[in-house]
Protein backbone atom coordinates (compact mmCIF):
# COMPACT_ATOMS: atom_id res chain seq x y z
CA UNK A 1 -13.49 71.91 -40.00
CA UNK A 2 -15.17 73.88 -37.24
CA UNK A 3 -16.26 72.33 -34.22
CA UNK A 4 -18.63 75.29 -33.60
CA UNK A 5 -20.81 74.36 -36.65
CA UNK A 6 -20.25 70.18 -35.85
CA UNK A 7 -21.76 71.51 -32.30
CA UNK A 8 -24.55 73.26 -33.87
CA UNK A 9 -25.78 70.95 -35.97
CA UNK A 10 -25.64 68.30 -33.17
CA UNK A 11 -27.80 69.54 -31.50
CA UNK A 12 -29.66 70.48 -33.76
CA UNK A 13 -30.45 66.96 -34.50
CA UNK A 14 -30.60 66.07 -31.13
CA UNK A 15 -33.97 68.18 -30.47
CA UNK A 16 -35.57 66.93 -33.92
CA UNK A 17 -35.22 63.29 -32.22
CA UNK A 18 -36.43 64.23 -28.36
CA UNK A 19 -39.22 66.07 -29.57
CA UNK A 20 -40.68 63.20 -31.43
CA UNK A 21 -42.36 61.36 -28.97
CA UNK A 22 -43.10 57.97 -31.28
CA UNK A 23 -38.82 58.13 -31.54
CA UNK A 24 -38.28 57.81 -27.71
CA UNK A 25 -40.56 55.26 -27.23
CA UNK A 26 -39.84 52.99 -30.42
CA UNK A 27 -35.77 52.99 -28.64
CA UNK A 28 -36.49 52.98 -25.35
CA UNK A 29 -39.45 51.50 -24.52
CA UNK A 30 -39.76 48.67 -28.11
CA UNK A 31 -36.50 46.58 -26.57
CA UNK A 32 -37.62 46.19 -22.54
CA UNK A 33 -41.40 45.05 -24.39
CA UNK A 34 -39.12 42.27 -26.27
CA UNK A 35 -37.89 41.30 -23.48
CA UNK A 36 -40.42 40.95 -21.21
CA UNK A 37 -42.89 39.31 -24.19
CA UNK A 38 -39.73 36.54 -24.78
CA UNK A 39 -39.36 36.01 -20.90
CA UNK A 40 -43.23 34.66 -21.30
CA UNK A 41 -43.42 33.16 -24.37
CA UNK A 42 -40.08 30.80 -24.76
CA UNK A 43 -39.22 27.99 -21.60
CA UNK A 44 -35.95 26.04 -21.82
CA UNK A 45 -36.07 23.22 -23.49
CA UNK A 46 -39.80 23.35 -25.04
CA UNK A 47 -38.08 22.24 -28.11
CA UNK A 48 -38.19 18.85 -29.16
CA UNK A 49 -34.99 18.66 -31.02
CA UNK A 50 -31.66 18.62 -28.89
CA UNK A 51 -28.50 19.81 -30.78
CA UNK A 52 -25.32 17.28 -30.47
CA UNK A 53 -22.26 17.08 -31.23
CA UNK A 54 -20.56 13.55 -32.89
CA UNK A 55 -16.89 13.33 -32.42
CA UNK A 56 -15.34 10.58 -34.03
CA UNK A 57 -17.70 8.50 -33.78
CA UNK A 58 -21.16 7.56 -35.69
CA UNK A 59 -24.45 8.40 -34.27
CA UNK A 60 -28.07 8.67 -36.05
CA UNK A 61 -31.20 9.45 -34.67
CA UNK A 62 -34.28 11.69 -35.69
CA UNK A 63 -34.80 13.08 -32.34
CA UNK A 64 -31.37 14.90 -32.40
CA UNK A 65 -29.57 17.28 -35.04
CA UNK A 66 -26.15 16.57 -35.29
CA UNK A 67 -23.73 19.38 -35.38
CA UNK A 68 -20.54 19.38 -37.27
CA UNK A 69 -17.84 20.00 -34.87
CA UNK A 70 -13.97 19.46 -35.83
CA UNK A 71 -12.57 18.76 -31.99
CA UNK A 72 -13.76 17.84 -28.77
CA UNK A 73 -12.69 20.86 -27.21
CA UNK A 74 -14.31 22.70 -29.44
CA UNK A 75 -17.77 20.38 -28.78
CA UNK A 76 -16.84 20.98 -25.07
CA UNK A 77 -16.70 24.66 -24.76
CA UNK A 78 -19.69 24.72 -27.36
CA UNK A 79 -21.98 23.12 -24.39
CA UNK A 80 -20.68 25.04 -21.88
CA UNK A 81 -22.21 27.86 -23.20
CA UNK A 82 -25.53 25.76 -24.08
CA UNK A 83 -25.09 26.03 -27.86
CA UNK A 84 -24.74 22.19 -27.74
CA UNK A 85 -27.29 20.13 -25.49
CA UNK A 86 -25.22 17.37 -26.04
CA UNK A 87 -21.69 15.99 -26.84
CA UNK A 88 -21.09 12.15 -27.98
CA UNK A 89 -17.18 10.63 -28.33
CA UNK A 90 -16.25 6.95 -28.55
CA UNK A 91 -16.61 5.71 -25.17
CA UNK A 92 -17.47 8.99 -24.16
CA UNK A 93 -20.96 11.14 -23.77
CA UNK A 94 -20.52 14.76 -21.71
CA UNK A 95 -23.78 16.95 -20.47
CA UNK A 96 -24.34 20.01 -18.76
CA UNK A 97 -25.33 20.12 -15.43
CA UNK A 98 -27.14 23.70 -15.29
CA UNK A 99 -28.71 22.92 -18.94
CA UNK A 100 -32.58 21.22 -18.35
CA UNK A 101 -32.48 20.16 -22.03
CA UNK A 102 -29.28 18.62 -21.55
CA UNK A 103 -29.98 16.77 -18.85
CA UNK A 104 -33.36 15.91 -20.97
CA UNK A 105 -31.77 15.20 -23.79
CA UNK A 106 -29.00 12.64 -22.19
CA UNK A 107 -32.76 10.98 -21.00
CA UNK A 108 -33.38 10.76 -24.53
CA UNK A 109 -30.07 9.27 -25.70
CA UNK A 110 -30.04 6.45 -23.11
CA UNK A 111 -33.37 5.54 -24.07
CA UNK A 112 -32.20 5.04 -27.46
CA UNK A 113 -28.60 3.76 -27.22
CA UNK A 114 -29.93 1.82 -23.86
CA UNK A 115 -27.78 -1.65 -25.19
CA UNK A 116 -24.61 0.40 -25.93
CA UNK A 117 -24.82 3.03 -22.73
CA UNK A 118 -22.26 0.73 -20.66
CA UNK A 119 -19.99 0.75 -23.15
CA UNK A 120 -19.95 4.96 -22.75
CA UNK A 121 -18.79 7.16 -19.58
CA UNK A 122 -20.68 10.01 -18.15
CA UNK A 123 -18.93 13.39 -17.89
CA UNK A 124 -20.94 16.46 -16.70
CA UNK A 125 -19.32 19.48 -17.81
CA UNK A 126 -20.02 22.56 -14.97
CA UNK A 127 -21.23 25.58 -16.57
CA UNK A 128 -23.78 28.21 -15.50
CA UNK A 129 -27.62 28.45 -16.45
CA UNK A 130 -28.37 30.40 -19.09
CA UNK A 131 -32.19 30.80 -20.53
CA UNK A 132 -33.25 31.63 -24.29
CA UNK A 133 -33.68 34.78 -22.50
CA UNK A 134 -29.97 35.45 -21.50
CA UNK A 135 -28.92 34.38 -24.48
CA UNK A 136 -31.57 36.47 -26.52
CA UNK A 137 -30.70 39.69 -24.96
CA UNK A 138 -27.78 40.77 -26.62
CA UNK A 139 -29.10 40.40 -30.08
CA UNK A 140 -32.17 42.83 -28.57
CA UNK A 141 -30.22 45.54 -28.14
CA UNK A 142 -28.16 45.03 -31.18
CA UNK A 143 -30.84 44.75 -32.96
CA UNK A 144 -32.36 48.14 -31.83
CA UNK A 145 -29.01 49.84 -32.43
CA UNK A 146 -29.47 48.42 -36.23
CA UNK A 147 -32.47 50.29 -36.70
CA UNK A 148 -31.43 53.32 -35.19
CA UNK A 149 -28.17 53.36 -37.03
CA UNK A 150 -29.46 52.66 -40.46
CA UNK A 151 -32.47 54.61 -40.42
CA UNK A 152 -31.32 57.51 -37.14
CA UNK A 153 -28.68 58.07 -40.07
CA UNK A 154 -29.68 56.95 -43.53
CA UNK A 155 -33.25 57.49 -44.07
CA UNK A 156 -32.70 60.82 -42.07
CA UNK A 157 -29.78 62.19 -44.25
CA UNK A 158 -32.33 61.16 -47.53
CA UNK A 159 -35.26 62.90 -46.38
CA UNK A 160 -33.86 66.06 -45.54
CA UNK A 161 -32.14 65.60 -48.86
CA UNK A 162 -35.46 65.44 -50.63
CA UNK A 163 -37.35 68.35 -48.70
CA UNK A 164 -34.49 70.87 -49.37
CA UNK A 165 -32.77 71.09 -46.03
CA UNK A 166 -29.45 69.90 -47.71
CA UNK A 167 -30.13 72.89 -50.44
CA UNK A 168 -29.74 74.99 -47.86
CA UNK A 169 -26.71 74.04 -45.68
CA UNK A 170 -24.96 73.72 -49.34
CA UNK A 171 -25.45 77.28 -49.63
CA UNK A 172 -24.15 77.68 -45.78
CA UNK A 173 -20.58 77.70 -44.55
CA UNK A 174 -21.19 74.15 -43.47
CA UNK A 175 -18.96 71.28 -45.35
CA UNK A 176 -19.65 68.04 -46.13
CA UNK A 177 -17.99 66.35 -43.22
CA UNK A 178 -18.88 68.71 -40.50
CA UNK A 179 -22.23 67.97 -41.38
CA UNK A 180 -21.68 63.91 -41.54
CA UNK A 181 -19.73 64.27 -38.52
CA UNK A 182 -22.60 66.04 -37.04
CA UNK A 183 -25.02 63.06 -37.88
CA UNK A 184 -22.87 60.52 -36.57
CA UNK A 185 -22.01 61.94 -33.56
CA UNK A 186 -25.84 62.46 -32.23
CA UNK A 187 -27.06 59.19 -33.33
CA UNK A 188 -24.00 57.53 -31.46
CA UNK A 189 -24.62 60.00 -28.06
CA UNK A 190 -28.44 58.37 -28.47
CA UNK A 191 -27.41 54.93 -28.77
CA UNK A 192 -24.71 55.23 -25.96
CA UNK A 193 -27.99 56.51 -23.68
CA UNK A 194 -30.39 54.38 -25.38
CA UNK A 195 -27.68 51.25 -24.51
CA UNK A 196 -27.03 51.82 -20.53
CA UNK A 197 -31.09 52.64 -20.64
CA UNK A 198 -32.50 49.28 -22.46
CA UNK A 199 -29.62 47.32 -20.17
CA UNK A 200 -29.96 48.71 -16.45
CA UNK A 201 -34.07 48.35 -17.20
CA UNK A 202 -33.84 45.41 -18.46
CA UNK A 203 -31.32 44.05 -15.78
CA UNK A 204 -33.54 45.53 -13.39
CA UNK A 205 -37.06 43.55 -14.68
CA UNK A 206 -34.83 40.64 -15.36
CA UNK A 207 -31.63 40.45 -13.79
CA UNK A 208 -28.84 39.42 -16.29
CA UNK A 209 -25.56 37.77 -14.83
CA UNK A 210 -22.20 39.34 -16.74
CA UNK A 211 -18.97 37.41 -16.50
CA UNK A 212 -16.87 40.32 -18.40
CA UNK A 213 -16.30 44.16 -17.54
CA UNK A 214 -18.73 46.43 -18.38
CA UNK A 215 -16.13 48.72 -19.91
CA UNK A 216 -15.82 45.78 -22.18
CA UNK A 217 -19.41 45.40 -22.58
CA UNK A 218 -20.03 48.77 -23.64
CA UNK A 219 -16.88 49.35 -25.99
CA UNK A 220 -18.18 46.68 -28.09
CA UNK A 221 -21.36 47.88 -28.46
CA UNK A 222 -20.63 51.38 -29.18
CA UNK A 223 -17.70 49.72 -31.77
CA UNK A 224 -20.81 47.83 -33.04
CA UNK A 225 -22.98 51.17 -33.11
CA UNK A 226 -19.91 52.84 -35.26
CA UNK A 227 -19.76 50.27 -38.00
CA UNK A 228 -23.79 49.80 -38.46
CA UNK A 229 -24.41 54.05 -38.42
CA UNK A 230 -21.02 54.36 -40.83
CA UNK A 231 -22.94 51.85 -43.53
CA UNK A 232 -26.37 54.32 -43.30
CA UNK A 233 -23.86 57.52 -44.63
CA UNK A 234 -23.26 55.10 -47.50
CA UNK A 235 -26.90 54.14 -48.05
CA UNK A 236 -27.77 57.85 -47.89
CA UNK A 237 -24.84 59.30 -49.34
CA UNK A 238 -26.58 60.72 -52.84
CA UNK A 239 -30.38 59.21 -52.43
CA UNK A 240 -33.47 61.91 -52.32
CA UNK A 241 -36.08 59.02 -52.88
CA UNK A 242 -37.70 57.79 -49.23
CA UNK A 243 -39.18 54.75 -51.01
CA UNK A 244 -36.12 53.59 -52.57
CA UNK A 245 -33.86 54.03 -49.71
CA UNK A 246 -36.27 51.90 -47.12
CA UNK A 247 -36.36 49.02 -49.94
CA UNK A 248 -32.11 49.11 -49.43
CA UNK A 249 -32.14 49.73 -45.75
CA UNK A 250 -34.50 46.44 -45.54
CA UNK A 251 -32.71 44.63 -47.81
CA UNK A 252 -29.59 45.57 -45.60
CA UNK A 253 -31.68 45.07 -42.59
CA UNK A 254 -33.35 41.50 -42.93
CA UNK A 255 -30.53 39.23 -43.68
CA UNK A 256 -28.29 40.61 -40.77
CA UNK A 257 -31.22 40.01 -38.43
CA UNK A 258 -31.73 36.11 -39.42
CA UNK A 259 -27.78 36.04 -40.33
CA UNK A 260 -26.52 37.25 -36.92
CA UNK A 261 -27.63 34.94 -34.74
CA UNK A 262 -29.97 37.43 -33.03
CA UNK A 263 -33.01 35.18 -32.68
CA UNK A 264 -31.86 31.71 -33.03
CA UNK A 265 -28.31 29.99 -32.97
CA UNK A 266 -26.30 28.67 -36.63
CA UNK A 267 -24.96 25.96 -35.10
CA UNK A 268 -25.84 23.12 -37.81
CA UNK A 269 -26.02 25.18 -40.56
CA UNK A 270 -24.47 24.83 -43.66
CA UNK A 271 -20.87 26.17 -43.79
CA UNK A 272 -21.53 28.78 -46.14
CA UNK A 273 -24.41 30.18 -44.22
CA UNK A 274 -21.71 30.58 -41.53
CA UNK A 275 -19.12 32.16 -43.61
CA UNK A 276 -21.58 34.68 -44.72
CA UNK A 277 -23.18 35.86 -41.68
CA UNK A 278 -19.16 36.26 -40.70
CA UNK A 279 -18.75 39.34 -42.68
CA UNK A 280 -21.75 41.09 -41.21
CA UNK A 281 -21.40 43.73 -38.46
CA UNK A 282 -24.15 42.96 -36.67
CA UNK A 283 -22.93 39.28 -36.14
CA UNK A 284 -19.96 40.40 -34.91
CA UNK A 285 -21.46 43.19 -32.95
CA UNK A 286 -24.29 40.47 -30.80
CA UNK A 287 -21.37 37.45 -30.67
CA UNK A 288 -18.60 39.66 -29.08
CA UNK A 289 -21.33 41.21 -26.47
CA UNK A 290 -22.65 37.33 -25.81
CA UNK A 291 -18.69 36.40 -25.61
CA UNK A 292 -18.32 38.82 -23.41
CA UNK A 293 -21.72 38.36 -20.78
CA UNK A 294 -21.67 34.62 -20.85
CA UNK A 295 -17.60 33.64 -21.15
CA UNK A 296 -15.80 37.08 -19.68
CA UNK A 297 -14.25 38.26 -22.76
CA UNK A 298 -11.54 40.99 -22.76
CA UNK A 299 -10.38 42.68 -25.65
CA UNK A 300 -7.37 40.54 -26.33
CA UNK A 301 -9.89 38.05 -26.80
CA UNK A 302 -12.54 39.98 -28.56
CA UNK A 303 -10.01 41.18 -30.84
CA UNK A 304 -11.24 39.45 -34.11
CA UNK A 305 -14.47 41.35 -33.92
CA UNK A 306 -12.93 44.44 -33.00
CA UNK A 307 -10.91 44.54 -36.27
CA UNK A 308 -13.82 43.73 -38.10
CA UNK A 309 -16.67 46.35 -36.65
CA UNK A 310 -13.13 48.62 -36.61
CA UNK A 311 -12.69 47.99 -40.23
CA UNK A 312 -16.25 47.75 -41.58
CA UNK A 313 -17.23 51.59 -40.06
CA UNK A 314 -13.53 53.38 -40.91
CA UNK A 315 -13.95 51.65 -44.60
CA UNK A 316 -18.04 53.12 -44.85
CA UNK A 317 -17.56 56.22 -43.04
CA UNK A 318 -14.25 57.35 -45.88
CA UNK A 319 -16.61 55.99 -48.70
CA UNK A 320 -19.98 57.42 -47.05
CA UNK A 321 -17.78 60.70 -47.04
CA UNK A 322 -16.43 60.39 -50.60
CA UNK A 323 -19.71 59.76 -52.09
CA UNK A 324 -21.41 62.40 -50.07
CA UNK A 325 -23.52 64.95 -52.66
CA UNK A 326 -25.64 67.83 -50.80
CA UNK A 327 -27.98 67.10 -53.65
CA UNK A 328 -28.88 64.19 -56.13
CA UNK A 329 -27.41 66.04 -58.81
């Protein structure tokens, strides 16, 4: 392997993405614009269905959706973090005091359990403020870094495939991996600056409060950007057809984005929703960054979705590199 031809083809691939000015401002500019636009458009607690959580006890109403949680420490830790508005035990109810739809929804409960509320004792559980848009944020990012990985590396690798550049480094001292190597390497330098860029920006519009390191912070994502860009050598590994590999890439694409709890929480959902967005990168990828913003997350305690994004891109990146044809033939 030579690191000279690795360096020339990086940046090679470097100046075909700076020069494209529609490139820079889909990553760079596309995020801060979803930001901004959910900052406006979504208020806390505009919804008029409050999540809570029944422990051991039996609760029904149509005004709140229950959630299925095993323990009350669980339940507890759940509303800390606002993915719970509210949490009902036996003689028990607990709210959080920096949550306005807790607080609203604990209005709501008393109204409707007013001849049983003496019979239950207030806890408020501390915890700090945090807005649809706080909570949003890292699936943004992630979310950008999933287009840029599968199509930065995938839909790239097939359309030079199909208009002959391939055909050419084949007949070049240039070998399969320096070249994959190549590809990898400048989409992860342009996520890395694409990352700090869509965060400080964004932080800077709309400041966002981080419990963990940002060593942490930024280890996960670019662990995150290493598994998603390792599954777009697989996707483009032997394609030359541009229509058929954007028809994969979305199908790849869509059901990571609803799946990962980018947009909207899974509490409540059925288990094996759950269990399947589990084995996606991308779930792992926004819920270890959120882990780490909102609860101060080290790497002892991110380790379950380190092995996983750690797994999922070593596993893609051998098979992307075993499957690997400089042509379709």
């Amino acid at each position: 392997m030579s690191l000279r031809r690795v360096w020339v083809l990086f940046n090679s691939r470097n100046k075909e993405f700076y020069r494209d000015p529609g490139s820079l401002g889909w990553i760079f500019i596309f995020p801060i614009v979803m930001v901004i636009g959910f900052g406006y458009l979504f208020k806390v607690g505009e919804s008029s269905t409050f999540k809570v959580a029944v422990v051991q006890t039996q609760f029904e109403s149509s005004t709140f959706e229950e959630v299925a949680i095993p323990s009350l420490e669980e339940a507890l830790k759940k509303l800390e973090f606002h993915a719970l508005d509210l949490v009902i035990a036996p003689n028990d109810y607990y709210i959080n005091e920096s949550s306005p739809k807790s607080k609203l929804a604990e209005a709501v409960f008393l109204k409707e359990t007013l001849p049983l509320v003496s019979e239950k004792t207030k806890h408020i559980i501390p915890g700090q403020r945090v807005t649809y848009v706080d909570w949003l944020f890292p699936g943004i990012i992630a979310t950008n870094v999933l287009w840029m990985a599968l199509w930065g590396v995938g839909w790239v690798i097939v359309r030079q495939r199909k208009i002959g550049v391939l055909k050419r480094l084949k007949a070049s001292p240039v070998k399969p991996v320096e070249y994959l190597a190549a590809q990898a390497l400048s989409r992860m330098v342009v996520m890395a600056f694409s990352g700090v860029f869509v965060f400080a920006l964004g932080h800077l519009i709309r400041p966002f409060h981080t419990e963990g390191s940002y060593l942490t912070l930024f280890f996960i994502y670019m662990l995150g950007c290493f598994a998603l860009s390792s599954i777009g050598l697989v996707a483009a590994a032997r394609l030359d057809n541009e229509e058929l590999v954007n028809g994969i890439l979305n199908f790849m694409t869509y059901p990571m984005m609803f799946l990962s709890e980018v947009w909207f929480s899974l509490e409540g959902s059925p288990e094996w929703v759950k269990q399947t967005a589990h084995v996606m990168p991308l779930w792992h990828m926004v819920k270890g960054m959120r882990e780490v913003m909102s609860e101060g997350a080290t790497l002892a305690q991110l380790s379950p979705h380190i092995a996983v994004l750690a797994g999922i891109g070593i596993f893609c990146l051998f098979l992307g590199g075993y499957l690997f044809r400089w042509t379709k033939d």
